[in-house]
Protein backbone atom coordinates (compact mmCIF):
# COMPACT_ATOMS: atom_id res chain seq x y z
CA UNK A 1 1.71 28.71 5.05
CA UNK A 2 5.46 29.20 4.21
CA UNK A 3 8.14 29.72 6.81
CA UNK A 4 8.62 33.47 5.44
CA UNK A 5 4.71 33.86 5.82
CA UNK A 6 5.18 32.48 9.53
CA UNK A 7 8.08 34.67 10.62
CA UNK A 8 6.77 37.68 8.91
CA UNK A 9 3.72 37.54 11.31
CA UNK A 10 6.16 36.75 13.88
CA UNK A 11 7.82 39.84 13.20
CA UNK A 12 4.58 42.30 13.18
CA UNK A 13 3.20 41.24 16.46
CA UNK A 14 4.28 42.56 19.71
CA UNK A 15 7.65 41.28 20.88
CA UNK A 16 5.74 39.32 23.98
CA UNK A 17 3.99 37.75 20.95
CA UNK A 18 6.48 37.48 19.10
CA UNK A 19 8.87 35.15 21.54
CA UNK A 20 5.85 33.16 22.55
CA UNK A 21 5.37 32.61 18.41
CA UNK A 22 8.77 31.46 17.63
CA UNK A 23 8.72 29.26 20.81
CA UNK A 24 5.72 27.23 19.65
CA UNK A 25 7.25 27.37 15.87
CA UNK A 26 10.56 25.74 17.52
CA UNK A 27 9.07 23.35 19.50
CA UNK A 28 6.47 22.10 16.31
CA UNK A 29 9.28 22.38 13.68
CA UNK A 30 11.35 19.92 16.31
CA UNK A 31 8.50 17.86 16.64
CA UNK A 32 7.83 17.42 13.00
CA UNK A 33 11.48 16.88 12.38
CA UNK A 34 12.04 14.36 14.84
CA UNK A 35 8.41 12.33 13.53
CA UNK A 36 9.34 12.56 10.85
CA UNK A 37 13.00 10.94 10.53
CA UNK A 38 11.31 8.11 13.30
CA UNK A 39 8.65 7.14 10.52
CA UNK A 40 11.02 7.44 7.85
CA UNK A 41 14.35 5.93 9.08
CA UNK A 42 14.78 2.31 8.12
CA UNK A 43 16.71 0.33 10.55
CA UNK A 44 20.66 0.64 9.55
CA UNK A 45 21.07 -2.92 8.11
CA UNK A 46 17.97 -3.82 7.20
CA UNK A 47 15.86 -6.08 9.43
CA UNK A 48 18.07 -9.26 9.80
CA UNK A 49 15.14 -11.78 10.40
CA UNK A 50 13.35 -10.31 7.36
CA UNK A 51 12.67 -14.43 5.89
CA UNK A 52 11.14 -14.92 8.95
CA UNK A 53 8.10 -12.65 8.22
CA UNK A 54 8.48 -13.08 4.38
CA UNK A 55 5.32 -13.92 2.14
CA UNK A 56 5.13 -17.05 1.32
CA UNK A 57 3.04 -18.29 -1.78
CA UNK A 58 -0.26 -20.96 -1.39
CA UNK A 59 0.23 -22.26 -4.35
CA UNK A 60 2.67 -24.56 -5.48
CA UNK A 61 3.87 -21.49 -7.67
CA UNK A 62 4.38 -18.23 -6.28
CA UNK A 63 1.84 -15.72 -7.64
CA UNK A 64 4.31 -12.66 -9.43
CA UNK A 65 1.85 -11.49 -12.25
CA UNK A 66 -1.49 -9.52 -11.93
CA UNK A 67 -3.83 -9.79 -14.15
CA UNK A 68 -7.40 -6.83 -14.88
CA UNK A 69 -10.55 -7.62 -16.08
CA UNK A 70 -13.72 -5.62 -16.57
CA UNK A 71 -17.06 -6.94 -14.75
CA UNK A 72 -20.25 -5.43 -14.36
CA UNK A 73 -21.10 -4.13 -11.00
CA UNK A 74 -23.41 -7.23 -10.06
CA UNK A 75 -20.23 -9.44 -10.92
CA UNK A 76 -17.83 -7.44 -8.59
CA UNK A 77 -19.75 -7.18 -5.87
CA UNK A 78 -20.99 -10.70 -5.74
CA UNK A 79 -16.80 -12.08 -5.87
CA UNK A 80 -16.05 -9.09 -3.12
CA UNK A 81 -18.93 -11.23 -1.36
CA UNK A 82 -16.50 -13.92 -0.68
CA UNK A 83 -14.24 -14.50 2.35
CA UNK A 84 -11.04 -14.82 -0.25
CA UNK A 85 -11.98 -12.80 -3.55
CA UNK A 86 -8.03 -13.30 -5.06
CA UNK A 87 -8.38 -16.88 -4.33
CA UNK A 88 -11.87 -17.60 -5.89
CA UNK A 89 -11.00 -15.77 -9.17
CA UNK A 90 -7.84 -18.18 -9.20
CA UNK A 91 -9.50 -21.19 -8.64
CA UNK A 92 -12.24 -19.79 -11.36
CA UNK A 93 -9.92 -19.27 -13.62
CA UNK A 94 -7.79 -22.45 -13.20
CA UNK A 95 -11.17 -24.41 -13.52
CA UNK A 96 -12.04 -22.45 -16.92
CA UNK A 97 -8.28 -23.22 -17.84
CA UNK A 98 -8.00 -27.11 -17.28
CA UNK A 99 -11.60 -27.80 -19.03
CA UNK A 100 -10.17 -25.65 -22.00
CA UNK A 101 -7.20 -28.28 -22.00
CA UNK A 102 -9.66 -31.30 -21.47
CA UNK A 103 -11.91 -30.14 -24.37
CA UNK A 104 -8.97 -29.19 -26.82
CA UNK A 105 -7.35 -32.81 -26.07
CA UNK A 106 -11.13 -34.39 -26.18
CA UNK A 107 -11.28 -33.58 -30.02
CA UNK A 108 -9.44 -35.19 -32.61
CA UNK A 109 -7.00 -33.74 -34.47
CA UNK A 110 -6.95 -33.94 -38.01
């Protein structure tokens, strides 16, 4: 409901209503205003021990790029399974990765 809507029923009702209506509408637009500047103020300056809760990456190389892939339903909830899902598809993927290499350097080149 609009603010028009609100103080056009203000308006119809009986004037006792009518104070105690834009007394609650005061003291709820006040509220809202003041919740909502709390939630949505940022501290002036930023937070000046922000490296001190930084992330911090595992891995010996910090992990920037995402990367989506299509599984069937048995596949996705079997990795959600796991206590670390992100980290097992890593370490899957690494492991498909460094036996590529191992084959591809296994054959001779011709």
């Amino acid at each position: 409901m609009s603010i028009d809507c609100q103080l056009d029923m203000v308006a119809t009702s009986t004037s006792r209503k009518r104070s105690h209506y834009i007394y609650v509408y005061i003291i709820v637009h006040e509220l809202l205003e003041q919740f909502c500047v709390n939630i949505l103020m940022a501290r002036k300056g930023g937070n000046p021990n922000i490296k001190n809760h930084g992330f911090e990456p595992a891995g010996e190389e910090p992990l920037t790029k995402t990367l989506s892939i299509r599984v069937s339903e048995s596949t996705y909830q079997e990795v959600k399974s796991k206590d670390n899902p992100g980290e097992f598809c890593r370490q899957a993927i690494q492991k498909a990765l460094d036996e590529d290499k191992r084959k591809q350097n296994d054959t001779p080149s011709t």
